[in-house]
Every structure is written in C-alpha cells, then in structure tokens.
PDB file of N, CA and C in Angstrom:
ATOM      1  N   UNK A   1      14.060  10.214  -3.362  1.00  0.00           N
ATOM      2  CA  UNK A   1      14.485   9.029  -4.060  1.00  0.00           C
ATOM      3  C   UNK A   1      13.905   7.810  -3.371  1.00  0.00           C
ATOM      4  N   UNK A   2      13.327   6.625  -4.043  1.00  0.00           N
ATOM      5  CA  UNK A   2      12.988   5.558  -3.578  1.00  0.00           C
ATOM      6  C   UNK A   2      14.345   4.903  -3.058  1.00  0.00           C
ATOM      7  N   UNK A   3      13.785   3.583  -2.272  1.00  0.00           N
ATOM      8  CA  UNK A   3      15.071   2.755  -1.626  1.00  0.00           C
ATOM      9  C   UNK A   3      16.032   2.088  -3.007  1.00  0.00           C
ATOM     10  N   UNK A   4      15.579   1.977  -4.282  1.00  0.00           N
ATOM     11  CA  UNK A   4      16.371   1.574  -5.220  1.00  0.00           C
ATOM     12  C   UNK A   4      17.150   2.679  -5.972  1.00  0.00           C
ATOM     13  N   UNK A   5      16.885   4.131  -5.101  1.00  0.00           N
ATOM     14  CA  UNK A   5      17.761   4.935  -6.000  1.00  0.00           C
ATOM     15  C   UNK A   5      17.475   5.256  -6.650  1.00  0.00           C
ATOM     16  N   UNK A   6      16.087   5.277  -7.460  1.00  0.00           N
ATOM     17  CA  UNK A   6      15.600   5.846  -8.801  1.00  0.00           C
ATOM     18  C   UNK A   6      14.810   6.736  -8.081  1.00  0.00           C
ATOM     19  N   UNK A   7      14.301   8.239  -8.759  1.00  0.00           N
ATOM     20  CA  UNK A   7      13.686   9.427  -8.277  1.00  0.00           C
ATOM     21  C   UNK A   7      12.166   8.734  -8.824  1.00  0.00           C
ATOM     22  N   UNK A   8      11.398   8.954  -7.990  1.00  0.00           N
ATOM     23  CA  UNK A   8       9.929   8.733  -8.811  1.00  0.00           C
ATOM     24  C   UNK A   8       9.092   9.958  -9.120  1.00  0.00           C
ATOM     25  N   UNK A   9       8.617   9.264 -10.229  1.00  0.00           N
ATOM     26  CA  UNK A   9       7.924  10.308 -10.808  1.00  0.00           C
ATOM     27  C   UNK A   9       6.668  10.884  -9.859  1.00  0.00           C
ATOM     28  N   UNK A  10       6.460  12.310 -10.444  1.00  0.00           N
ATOM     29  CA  UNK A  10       5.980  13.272  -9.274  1.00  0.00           C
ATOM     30  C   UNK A  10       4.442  13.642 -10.382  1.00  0.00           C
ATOM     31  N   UNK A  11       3.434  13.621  -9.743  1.00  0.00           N
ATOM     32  CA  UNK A  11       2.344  13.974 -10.617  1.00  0.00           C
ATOM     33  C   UNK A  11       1.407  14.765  -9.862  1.00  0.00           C
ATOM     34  N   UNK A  12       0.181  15.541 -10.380  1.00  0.00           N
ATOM     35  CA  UNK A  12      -0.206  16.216  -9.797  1.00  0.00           C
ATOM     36  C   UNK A  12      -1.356  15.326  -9.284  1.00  0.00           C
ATOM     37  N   UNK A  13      -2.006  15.941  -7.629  1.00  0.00           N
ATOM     38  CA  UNK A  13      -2.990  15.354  -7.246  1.00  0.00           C
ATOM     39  C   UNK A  13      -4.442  15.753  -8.465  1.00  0.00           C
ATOM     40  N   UNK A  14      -5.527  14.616  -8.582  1.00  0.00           N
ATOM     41  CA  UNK A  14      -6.297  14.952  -9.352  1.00  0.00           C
ATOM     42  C   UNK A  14      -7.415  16.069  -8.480  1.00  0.00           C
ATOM     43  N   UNK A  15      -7.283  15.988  -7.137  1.00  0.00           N
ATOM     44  CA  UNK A  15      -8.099  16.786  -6.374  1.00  0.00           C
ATOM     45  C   UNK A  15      -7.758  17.868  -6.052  1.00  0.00           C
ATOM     46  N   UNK A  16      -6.358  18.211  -5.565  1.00  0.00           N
ATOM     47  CA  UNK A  16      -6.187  19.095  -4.952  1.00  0.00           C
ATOM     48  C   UNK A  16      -4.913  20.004  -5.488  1.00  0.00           C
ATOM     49  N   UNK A  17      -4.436  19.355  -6.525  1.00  0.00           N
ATOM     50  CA  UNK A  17      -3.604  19.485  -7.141  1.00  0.00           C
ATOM     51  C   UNK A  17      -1.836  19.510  -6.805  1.00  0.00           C
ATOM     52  N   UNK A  18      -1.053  19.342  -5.523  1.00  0.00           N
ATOM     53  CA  UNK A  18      -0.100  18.985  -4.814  1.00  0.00           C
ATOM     54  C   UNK A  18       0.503  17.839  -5.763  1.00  0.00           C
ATOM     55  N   UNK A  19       1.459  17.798  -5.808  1.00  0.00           N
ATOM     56  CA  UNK A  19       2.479  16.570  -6.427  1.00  0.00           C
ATOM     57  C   UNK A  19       2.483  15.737  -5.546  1.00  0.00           C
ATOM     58  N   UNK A  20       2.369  14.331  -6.091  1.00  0.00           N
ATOM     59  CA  UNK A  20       2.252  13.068  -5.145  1.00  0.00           C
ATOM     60  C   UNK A  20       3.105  11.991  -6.022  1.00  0.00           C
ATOM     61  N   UNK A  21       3.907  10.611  -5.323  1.00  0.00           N
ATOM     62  CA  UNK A  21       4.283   9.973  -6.297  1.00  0.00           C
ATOM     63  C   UNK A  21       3.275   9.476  -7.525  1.00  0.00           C
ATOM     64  N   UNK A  22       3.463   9.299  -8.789  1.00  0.00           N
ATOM     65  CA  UNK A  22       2.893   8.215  -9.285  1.00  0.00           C
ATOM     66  C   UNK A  22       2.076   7.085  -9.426  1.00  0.00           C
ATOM     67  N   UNK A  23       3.006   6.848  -8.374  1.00  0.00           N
ATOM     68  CA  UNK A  23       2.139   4.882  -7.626  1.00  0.00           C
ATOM     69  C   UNK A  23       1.614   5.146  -6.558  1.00  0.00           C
ATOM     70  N   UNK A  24       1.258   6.272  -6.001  1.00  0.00           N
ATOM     71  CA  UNK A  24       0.436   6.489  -4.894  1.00  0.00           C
ATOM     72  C   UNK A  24      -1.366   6.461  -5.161  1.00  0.00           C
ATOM     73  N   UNK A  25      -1.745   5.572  -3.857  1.00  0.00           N
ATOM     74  CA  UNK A  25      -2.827   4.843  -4.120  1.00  0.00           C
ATOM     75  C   UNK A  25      -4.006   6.479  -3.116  1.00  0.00           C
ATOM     76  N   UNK A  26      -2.939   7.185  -2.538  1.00  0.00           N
ATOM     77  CA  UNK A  26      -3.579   8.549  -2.120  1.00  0.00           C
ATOM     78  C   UNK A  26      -3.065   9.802  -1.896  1.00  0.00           C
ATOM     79  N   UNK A  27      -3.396  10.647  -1.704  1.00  0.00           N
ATOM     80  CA  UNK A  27      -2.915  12.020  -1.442  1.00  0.00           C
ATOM     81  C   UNK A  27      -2.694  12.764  -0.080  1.00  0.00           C
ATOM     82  N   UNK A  28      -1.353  12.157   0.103  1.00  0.00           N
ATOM     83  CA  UNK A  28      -0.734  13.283   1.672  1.00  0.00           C
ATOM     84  C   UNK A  28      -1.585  14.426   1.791  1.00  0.00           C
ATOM     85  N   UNK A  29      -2.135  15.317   0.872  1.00  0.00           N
ATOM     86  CA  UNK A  29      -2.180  16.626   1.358  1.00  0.00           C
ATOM     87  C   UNK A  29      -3.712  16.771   1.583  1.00  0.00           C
ATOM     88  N   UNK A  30      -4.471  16.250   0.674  1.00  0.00           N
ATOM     89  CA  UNK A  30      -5.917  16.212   0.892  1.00  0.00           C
ATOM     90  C   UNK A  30      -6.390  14.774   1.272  1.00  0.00           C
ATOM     91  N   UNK A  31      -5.928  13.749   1.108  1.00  0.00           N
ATOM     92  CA  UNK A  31      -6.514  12.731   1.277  1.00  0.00           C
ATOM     93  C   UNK A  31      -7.289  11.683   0.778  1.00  0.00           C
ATOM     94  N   UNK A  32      -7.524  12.375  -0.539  1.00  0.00           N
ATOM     95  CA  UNK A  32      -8.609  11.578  -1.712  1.00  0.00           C
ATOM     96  C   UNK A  32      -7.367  10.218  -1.515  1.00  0.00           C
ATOM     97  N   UNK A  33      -8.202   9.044  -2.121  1.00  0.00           N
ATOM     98  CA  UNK A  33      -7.373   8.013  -2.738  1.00  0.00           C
ATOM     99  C   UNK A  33      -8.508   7.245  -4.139  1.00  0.00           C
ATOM    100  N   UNK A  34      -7.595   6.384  -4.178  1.00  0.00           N
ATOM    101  CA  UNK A  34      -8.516   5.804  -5.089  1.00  0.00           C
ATOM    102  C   UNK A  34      -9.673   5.547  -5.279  1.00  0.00           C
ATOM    103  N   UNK A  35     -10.288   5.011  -4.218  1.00  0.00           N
ATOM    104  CA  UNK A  35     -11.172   4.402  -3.789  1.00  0.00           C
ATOM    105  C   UNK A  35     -12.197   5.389  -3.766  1.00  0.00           C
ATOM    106  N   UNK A  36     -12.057   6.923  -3.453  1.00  0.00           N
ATOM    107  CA  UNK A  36     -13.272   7.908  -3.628  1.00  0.00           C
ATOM    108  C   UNK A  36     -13.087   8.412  -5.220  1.00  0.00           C
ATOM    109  N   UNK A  37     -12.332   7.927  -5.592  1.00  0.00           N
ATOM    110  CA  UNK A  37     -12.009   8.409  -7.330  1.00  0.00           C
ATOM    111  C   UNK A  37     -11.626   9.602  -7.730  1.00  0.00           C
ATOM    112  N   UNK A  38     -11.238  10.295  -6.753  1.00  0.00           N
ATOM    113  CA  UNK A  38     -10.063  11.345  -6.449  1.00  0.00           C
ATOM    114  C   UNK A  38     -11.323  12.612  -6.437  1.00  0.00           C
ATOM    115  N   UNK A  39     -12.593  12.412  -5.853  1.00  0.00           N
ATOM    116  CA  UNK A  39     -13.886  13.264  -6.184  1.00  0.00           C
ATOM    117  C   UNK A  39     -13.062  14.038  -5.304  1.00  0.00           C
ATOM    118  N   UNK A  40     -14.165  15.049  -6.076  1.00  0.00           N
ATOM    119  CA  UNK A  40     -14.484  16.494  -5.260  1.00  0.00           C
ATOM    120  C   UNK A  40     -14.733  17.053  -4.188  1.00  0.00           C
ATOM    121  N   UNK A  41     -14.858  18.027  -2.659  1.00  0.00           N
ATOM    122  CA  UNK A  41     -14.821  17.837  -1.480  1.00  0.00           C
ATOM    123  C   UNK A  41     -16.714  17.329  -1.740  1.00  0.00           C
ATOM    124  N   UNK A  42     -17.022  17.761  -2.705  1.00  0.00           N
ATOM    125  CA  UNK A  42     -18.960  17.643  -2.475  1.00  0.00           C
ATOM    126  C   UNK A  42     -19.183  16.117  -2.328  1.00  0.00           C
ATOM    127  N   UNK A  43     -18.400  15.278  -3.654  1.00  0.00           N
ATOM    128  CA  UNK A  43     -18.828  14.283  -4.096  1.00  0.00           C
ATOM    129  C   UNK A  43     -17.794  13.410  -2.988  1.00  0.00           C
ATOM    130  N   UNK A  44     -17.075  13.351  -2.182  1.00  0.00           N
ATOM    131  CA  UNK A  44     -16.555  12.344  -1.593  1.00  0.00           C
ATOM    132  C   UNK A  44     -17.363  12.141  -0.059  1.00  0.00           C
ATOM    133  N   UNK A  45     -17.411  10.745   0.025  1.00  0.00           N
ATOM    134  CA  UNK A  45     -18.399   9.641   0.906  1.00  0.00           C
ATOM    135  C   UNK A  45     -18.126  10.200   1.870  1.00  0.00           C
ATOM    136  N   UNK A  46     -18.917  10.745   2.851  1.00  0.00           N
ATOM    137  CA  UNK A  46     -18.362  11.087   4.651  1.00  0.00           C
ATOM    138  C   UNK A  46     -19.346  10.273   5.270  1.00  0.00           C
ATOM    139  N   UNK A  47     -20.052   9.402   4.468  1.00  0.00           N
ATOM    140  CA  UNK A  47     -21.114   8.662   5.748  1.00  0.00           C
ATOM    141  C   UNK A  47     -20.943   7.413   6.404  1.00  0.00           C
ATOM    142  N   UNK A  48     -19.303   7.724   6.714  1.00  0.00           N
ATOM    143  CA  UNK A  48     -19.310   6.366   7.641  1.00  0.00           C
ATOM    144  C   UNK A  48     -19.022   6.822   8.829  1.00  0.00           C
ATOM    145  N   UNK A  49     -19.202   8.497   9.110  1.00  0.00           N
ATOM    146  CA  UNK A  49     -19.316   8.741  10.974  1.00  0.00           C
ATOM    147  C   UNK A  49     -20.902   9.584  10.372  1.00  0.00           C
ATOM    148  N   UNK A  50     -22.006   8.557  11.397  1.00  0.00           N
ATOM    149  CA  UNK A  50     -22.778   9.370  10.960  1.00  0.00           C
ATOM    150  C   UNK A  50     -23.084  10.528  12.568  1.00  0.00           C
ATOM    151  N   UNK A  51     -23.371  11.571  12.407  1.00  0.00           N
ATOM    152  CA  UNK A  51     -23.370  12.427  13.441  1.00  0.00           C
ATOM    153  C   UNK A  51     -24.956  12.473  14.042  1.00  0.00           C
ATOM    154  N   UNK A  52     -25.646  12.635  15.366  1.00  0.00           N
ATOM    155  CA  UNK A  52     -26.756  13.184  15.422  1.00  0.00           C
ATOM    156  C   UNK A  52     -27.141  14.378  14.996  1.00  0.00           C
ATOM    157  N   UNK A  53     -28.085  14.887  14.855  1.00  0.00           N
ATOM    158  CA  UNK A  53     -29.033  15.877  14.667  1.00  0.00           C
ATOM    159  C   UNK A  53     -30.277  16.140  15.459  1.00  0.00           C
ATOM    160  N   UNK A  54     -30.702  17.256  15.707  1.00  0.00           N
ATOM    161  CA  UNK A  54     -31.373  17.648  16.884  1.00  0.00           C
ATOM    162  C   UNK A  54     -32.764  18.009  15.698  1.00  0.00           C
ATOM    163  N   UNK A  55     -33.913  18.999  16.195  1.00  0.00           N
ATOM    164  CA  UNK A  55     -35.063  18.773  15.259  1.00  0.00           C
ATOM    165  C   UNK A  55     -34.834  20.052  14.505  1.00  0.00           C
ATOM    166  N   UNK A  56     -34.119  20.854  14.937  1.00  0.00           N
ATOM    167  CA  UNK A  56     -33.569  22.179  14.139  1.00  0.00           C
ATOM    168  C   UNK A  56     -32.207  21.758  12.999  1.00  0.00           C
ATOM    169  N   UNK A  57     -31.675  20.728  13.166  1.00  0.00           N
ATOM    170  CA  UNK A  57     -30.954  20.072  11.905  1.00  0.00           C
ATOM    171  C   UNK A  57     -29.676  20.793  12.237  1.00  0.00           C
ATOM    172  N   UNK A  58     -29.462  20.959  13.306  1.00  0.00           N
ATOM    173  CA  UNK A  58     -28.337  20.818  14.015  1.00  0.00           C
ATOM    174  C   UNK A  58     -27.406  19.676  14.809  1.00  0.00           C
ATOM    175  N   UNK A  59     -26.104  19.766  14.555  1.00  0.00           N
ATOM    176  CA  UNK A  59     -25.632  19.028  15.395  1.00  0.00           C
ATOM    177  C   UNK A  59     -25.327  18.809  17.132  1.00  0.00           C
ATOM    178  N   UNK A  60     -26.207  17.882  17.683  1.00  0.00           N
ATOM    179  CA  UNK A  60     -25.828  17.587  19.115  1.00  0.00           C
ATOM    180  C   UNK A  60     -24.163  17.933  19.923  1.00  0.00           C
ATOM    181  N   UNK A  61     -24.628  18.357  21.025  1.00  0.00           N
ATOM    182  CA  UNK A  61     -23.320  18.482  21.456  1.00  0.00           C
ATOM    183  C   UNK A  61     -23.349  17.746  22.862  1.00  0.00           C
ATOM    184  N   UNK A  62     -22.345  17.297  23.367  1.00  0.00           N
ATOM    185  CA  UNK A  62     -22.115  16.615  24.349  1.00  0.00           C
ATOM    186  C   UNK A  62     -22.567  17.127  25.823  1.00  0.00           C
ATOM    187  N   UNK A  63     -23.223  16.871  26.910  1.00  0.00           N
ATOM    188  CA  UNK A  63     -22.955  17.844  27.892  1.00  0.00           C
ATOM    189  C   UNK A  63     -21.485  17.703  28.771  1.00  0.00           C
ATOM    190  N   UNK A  64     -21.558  18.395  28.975  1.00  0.00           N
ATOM    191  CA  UNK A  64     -20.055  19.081  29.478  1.00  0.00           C
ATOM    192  C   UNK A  64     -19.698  18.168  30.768  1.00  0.00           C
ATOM    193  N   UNK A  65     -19.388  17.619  30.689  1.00  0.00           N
ATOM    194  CA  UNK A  65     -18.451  16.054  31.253  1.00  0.00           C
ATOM    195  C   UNK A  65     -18.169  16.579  32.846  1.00  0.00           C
ATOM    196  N   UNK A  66     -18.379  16.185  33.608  1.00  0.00           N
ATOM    197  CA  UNK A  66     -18.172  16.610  34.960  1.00  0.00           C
ATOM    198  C   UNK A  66     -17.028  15.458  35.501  1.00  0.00           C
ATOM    199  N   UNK A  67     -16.344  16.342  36.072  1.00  0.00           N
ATOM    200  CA  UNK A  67     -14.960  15.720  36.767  1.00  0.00           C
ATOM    201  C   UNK A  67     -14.851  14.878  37.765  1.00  0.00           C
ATOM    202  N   UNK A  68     -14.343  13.989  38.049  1.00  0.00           N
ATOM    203  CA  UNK A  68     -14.783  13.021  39.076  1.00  0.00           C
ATOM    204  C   UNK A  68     -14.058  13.318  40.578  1.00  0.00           C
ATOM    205  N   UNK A  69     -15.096  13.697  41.586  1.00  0.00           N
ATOM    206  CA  UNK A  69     -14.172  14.107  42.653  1.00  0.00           C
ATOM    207  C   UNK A  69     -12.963  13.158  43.011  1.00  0.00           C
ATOM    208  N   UNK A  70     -13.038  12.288  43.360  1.00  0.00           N
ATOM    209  CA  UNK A  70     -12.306  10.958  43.584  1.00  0.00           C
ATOM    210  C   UNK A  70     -11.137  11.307  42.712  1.00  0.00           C
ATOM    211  N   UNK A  71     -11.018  11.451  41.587  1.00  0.00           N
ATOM    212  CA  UNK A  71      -9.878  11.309  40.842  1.00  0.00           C
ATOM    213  C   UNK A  71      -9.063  12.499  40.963  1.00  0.00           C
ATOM    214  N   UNK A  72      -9.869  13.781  41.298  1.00  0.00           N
ATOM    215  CA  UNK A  72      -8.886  15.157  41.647  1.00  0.00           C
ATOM    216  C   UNK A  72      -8.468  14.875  42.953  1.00  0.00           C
ATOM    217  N   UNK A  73      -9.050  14.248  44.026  1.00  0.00           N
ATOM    218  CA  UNK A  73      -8.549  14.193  45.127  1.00  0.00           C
ATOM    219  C   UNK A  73      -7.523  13.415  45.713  1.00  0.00           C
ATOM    220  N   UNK A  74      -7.607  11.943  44.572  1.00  0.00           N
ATOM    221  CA  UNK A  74      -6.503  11.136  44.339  1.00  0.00           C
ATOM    222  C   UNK A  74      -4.956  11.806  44.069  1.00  0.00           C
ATOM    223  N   UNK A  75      -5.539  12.804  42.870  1.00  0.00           N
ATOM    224  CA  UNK A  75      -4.128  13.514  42.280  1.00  0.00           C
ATOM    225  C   UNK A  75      -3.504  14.350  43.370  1.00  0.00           C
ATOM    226  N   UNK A  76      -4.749  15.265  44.453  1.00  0.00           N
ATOM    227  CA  UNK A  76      -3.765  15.944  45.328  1.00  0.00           C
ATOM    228  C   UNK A  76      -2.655  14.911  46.094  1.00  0.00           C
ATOM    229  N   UNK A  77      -3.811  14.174  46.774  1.00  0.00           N
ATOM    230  CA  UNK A  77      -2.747  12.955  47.671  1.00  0.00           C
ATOM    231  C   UNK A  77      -1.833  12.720  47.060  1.00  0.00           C
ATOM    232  N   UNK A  78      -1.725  12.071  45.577  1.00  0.00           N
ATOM    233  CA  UNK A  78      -0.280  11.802  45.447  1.00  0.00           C
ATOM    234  C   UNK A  78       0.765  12.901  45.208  1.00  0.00           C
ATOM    235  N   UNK A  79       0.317  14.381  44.713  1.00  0.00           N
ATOM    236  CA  UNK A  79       0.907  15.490  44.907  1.00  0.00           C
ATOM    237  C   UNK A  79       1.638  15.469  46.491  1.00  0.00           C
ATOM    238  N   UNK A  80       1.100  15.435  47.349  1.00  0.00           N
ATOM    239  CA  UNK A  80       1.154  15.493  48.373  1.00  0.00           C
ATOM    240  C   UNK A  80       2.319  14.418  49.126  1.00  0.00           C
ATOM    241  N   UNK A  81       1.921  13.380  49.165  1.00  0.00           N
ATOM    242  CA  UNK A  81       2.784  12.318  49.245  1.00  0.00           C
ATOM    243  C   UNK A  81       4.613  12.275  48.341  1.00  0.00           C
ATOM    244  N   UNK A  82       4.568  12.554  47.387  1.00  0.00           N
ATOM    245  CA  UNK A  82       5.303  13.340  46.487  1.00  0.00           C
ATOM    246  C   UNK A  82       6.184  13.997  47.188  1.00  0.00           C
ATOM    247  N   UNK A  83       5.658  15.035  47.481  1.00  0.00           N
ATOM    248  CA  UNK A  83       6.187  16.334  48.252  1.00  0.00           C
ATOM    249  C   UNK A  83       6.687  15.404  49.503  1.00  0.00           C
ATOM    250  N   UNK A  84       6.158  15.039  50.339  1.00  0.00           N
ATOM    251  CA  UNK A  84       6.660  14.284  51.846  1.00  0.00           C
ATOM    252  C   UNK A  84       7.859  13.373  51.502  1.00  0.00           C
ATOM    253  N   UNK A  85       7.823  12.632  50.304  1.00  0.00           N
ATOM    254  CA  UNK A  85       8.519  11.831  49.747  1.00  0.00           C
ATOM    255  C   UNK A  85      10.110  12.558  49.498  1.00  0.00           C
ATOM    256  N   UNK A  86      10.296  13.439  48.568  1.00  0.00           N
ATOM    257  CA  UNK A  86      11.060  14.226  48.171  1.00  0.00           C
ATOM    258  C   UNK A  86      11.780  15.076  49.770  1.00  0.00           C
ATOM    259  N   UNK A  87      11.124  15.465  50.519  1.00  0.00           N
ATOM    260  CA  UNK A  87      11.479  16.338  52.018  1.00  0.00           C
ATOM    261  C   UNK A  87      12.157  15.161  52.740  1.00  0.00           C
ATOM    262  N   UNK A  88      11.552  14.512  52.825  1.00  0.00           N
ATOM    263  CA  UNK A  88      12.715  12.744  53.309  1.00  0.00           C
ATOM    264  C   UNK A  88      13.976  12.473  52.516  1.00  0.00           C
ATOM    265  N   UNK A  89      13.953  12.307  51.518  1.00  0.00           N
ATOM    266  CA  UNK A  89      14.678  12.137  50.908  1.00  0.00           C
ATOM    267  C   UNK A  89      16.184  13.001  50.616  1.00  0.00           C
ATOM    268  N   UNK A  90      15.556  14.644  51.087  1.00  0.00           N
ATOM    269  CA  UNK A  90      16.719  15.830  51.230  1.00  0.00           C
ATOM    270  C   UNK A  90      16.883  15.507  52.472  1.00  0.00           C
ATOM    271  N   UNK A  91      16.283  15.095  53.807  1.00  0.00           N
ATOM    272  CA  UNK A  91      16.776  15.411  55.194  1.00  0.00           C
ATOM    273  C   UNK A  91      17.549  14.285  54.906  1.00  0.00           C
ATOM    274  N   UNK A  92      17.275  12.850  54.655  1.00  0.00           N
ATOM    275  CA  UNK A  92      18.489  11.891  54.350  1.00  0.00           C
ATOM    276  C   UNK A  92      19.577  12.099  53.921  1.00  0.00           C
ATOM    277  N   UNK A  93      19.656  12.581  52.991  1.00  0.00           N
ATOM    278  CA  UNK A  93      20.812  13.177  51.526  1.00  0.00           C
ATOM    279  C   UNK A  93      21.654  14.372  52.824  1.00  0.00           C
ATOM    280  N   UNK A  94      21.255  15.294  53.265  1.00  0.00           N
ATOM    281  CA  UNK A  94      21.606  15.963  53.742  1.00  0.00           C
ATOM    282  C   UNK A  94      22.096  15.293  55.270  1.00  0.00           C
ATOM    283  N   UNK A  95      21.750  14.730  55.643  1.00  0.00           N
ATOM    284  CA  UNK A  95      22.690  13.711  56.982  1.00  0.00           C
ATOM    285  C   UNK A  95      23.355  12.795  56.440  1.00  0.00           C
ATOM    286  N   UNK A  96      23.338  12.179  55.426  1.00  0.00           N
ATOM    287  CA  UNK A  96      24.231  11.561  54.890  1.00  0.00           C
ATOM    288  C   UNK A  96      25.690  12.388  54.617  1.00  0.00           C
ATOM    289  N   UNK A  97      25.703  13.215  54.214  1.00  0.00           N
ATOM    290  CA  UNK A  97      26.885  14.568  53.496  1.00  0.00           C
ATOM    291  C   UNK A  97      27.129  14.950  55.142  1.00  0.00           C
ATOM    292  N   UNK A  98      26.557  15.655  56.264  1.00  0.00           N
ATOM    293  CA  UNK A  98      27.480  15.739  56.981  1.00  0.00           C
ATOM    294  C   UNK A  98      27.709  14.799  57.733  1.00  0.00           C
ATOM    295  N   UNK A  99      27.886  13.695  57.456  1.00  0.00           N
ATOM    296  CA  UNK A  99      28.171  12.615  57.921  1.00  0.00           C
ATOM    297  C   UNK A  99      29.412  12.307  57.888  1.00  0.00           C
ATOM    298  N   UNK A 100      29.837  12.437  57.196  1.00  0.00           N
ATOM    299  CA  UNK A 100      31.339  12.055  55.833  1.00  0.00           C
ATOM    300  C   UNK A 100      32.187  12.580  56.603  1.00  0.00           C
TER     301      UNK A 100
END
C-alpha cells in the first residue's frame, strides 16, 4: 500500500516481465527504466563503462596488487600492543579485586 492507503496498481515489467508499480520510472528486478525504453538485454546502452581490450579482443585484467609491507606490519604492532594493552589491564582488574 502507498503512504495514502490506496494499493497501487501492479503491472508487468515490459522487459523482464516481474510486476512493478505503475508509476514506476524502473524495474527492481532487471533494471530497465525508461530511459533505455524498457529494451532488450541486446539493445540496452552499456557504453558508459567502457572496458579495455587486449589485441586478442579480450578483456585486460589487473595485475595482482601486491600488499604493502608497512601496512601488514603496522597491523601486527597494533595486534600486539592490543594484546600488552588488554594483559595490563587484567593484572590491574585483578589487584584491584584482591584489594577489597
């Protein structure tokens, strides 16, 4: 039901065929909207990411991203520190209690 309480009417997508409201300007399930004119997967626009291509008319792939030492070694330290942090914090806690 809309916020006024009236049920809206339910129609079929022109693409994909899923029920969508009425006044819907696109389609939850596939995605067409107006604006591609509810085309077909052939006929709708994909050329606004355009991708590389290699000379075999394949798509490029990234090389494989190498990890930055600095930043794993950062993470142990604060792992580490962490840990020292937390062991202080029980020997405190714990002289505090037989303290009492």
């Amino acid at each position: 039901m809309s916020p006024r309480g009236k049920a809206r009417e339910q129609v079929p997508c022109p693409h994909c065929g899923e029920y969508i409201p009425s006044d819907s300007s696109f389609c939850k399930h596939c995605g067409s909207d107006r604006e591609t004119g509810w085309a077909d997967d052939d006929e709708i626009a994909y050329q606004a990411v355009e991708l590389p291509e290699d000379e075999d008319g394949e798509f490029e792939q990234d090389a494989p991203r190498q990890s930055n030492p600095w930043i794993r070694r950062g993470a142990y330290l604060g792992l580490i520190a962490m840990a020292i942090l937390v062991g202080i914090l029980a020997i405190v806690f714990m002289a505090l209690t037989r303290g009492c």
